[in-house]
Structure formats: C-alpha cells, structure tokens
C-alpha atoms as a PDB file:
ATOM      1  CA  UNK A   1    -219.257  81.517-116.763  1.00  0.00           C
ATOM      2  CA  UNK A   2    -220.827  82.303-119.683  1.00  0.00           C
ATOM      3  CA  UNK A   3    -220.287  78.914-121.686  1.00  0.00           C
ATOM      4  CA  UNK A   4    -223.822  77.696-120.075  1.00  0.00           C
ATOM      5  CA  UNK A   5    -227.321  78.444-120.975  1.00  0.00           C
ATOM      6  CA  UNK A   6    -228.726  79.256-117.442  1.00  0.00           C
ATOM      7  CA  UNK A   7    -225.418  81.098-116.667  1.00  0.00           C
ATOM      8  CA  UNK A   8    -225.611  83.066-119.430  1.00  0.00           C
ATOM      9  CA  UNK A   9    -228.770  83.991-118.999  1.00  0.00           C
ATOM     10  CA  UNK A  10    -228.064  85.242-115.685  1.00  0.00           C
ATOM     11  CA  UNK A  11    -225.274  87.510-116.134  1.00  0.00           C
ATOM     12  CA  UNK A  12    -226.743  88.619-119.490  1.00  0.00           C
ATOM     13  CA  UNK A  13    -228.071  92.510-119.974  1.00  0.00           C
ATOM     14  CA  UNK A  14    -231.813  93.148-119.062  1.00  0.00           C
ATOM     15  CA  UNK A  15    -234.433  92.618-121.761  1.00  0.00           C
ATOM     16  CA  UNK A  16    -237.308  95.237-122.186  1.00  0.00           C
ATOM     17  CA  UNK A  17    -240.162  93.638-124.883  1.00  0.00           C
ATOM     18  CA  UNK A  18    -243.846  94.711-125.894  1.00  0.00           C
ATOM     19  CA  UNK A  19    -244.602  92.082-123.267  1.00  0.00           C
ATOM     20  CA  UNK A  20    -243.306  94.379-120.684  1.00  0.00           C
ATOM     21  CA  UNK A  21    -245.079  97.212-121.547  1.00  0.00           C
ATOM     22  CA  UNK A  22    -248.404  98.655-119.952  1.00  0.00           C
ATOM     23  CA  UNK A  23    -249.923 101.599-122.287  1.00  0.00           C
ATOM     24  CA  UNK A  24    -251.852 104.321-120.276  1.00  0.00           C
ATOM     25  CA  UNK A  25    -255.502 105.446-121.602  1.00  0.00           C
ATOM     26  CA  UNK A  26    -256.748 109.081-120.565  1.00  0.00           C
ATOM     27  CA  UNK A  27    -260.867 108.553-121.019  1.00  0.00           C
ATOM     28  CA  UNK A  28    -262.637 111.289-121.584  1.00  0.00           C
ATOM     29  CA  UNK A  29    -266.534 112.044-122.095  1.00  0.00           C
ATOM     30  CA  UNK A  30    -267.514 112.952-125.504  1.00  0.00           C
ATOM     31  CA  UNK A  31    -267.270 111.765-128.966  1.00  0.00           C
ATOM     32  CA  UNK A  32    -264.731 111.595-131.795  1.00  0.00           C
ATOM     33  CA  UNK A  33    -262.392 113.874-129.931  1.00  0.00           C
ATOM     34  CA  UNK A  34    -259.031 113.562-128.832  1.00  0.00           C
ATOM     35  CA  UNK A  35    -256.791 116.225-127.083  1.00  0.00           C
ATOM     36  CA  UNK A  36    -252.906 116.165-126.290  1.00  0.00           C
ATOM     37  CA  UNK A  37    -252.169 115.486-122.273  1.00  0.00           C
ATOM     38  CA  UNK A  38    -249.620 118.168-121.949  1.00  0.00           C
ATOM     39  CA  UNK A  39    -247.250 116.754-119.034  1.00  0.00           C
ATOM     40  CA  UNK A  40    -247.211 113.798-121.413  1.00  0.00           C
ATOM     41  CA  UNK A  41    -246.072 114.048-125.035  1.00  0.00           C
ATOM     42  CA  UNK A  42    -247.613 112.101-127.997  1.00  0.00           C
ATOM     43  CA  UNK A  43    -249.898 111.048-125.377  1.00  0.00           C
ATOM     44  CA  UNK A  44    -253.672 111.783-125.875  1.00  0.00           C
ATOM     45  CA  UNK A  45    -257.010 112.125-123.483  1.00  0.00           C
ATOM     46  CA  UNK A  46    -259.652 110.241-126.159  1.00  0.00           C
ATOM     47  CA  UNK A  47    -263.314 109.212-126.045  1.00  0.00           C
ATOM     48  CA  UNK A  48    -264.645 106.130-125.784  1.00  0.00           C
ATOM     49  CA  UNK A  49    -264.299 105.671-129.764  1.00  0.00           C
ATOM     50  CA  UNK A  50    -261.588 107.016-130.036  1.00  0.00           C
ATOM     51  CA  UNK A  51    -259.988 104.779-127.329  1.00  0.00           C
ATOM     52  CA  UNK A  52    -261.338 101.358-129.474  1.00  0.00           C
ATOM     53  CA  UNK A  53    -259.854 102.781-132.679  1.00  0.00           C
ATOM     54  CA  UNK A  54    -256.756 103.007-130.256  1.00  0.00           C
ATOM     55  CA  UNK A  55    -256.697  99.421-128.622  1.00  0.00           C
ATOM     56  CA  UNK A  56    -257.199  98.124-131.599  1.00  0.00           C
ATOM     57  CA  UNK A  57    -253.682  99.117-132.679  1.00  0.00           C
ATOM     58  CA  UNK A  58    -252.243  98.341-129.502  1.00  0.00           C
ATOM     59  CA  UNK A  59    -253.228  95.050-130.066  1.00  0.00           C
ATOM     60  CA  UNK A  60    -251.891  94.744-133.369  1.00  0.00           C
ATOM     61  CA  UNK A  61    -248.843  95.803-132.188  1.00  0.00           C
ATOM     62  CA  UNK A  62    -248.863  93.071-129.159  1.00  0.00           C
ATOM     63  CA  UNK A  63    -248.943  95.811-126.312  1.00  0.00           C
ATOM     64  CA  UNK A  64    -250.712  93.424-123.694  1.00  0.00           C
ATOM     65  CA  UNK A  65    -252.035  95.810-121.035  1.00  0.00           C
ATOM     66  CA  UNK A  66    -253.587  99.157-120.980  1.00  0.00           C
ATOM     67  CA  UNK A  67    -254.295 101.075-118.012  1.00  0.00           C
ATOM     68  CA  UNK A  68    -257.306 103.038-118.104  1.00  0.00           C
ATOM     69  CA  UNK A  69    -257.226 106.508-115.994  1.00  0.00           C
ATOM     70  CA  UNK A  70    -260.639 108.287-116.108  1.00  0.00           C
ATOM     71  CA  UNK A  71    -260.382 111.992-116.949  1.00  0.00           C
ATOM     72  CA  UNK A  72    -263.458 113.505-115.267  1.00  0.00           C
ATOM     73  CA  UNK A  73    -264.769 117.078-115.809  1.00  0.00           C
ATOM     74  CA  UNK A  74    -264.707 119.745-113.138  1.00  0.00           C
ATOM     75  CA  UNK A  75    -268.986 120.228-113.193  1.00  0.00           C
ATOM     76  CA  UNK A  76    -268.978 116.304-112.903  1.00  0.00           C
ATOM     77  CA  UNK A  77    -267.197 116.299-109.990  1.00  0.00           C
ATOM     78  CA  UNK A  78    -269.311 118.226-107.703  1.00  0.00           C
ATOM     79  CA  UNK A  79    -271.907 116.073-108.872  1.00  0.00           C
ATOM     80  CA  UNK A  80    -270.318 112.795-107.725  1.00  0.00           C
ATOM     81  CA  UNK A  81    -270.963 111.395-103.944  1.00  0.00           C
ATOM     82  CA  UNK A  82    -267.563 110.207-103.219  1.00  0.00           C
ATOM     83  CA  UNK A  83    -265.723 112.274-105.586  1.00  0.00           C
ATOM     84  CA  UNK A  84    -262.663 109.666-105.452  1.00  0.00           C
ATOM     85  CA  UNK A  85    -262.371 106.572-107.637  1.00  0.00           C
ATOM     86  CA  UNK A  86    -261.643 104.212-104.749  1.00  0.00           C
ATOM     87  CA  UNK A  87    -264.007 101.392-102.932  1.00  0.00           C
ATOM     88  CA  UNK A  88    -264.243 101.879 -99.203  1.00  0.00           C
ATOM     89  CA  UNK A  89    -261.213  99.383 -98.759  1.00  0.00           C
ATOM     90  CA  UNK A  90    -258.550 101.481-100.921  1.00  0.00           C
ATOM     91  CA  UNK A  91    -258.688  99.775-104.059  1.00  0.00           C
ATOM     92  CA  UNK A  92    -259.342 101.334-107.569  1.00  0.00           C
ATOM     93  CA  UNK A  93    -261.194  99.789-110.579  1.00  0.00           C
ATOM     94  CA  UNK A  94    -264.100  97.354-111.052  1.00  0.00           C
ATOM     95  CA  UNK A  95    -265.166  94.614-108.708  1.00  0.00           C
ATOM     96  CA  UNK A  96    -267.694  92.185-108.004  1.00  0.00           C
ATOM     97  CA  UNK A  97    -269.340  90.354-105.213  1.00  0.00           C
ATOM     98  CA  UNK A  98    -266.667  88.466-104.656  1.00  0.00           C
ATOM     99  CA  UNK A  99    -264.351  91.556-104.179  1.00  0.00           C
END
C-alpha cells in the first residue's frame, strides 16, 4: 500500500508545521509592559508595543496567525455599554458595512 505517492500519503502519520499554528495575543492598555498570564505559562498579557516587538518575531519565525484576545480592566468595564465583545448577531472582532 505504501509503494504509491497518494497512498502513502494517506496512511502516513499526521504532520503538525508553523503553518498550523495560531499564536494567542493577551492586549493590554499601557505601555512597555508585559506581565505573565498565569493559567498560561511563557505566555504574556503585552501592550500595544510590546505586542509589535512580538509579531515581529512571529513573523520571522513563519507563525501565520495570531489571535488577538483583549484584556480589559475591571474600571473599564463598567464604563463600557455592552460590556461584551460581540456584534448584535454573535460574532466577535472587526467588521464593516458589508458584515
């Protein structure tokens, strides 16, 4: 079975690559700071310069996605109208007019 590309290929192991991956981004307000996200080791909550310093490897190192999670202070939240980072139809992140 395994004398052919395609069948080969098929029964082979699974593959995990940098092209797999999807790095997760803890934003924080502030400046020059980062702080350790402890349910999440080596992982860090960083500032908005902090986080370009940090893409900036990611890209060298061919990580193609990161997933930005906001981290938002307590006194900030009361503040907010919705309080939740969802649209009206369920869906997180940035849109435009044409959804």
């Amino acid at each position: 079975m395994r004398k052919h590309d395609f069948s080969c290929r098929l029964m082979s192991e699974n593959k995990l690559t940098v092209d797999d991956l999807i790095y997760p981004v803890f934003i924080m307000e502030g400046e020059n700071h980062r702080e350790p996200v402890p349910s999440m080791p080596k992982l860090e909550r960083l500032t908005l310069d902090q986080l370009l310093i940090e893409a900036g490897l990611l890209v060298k190192y061919g990580v193609p996605v990161i997933a930005l999670f906001l981290v938002i202070d307590e006194r900030s939240k009361k503040s907010l109208m919705a309080g939740e980072p969802y649209t009206v139809h369920g869906q997180d992140g940035i849109i435009d007019e044409d959804g």
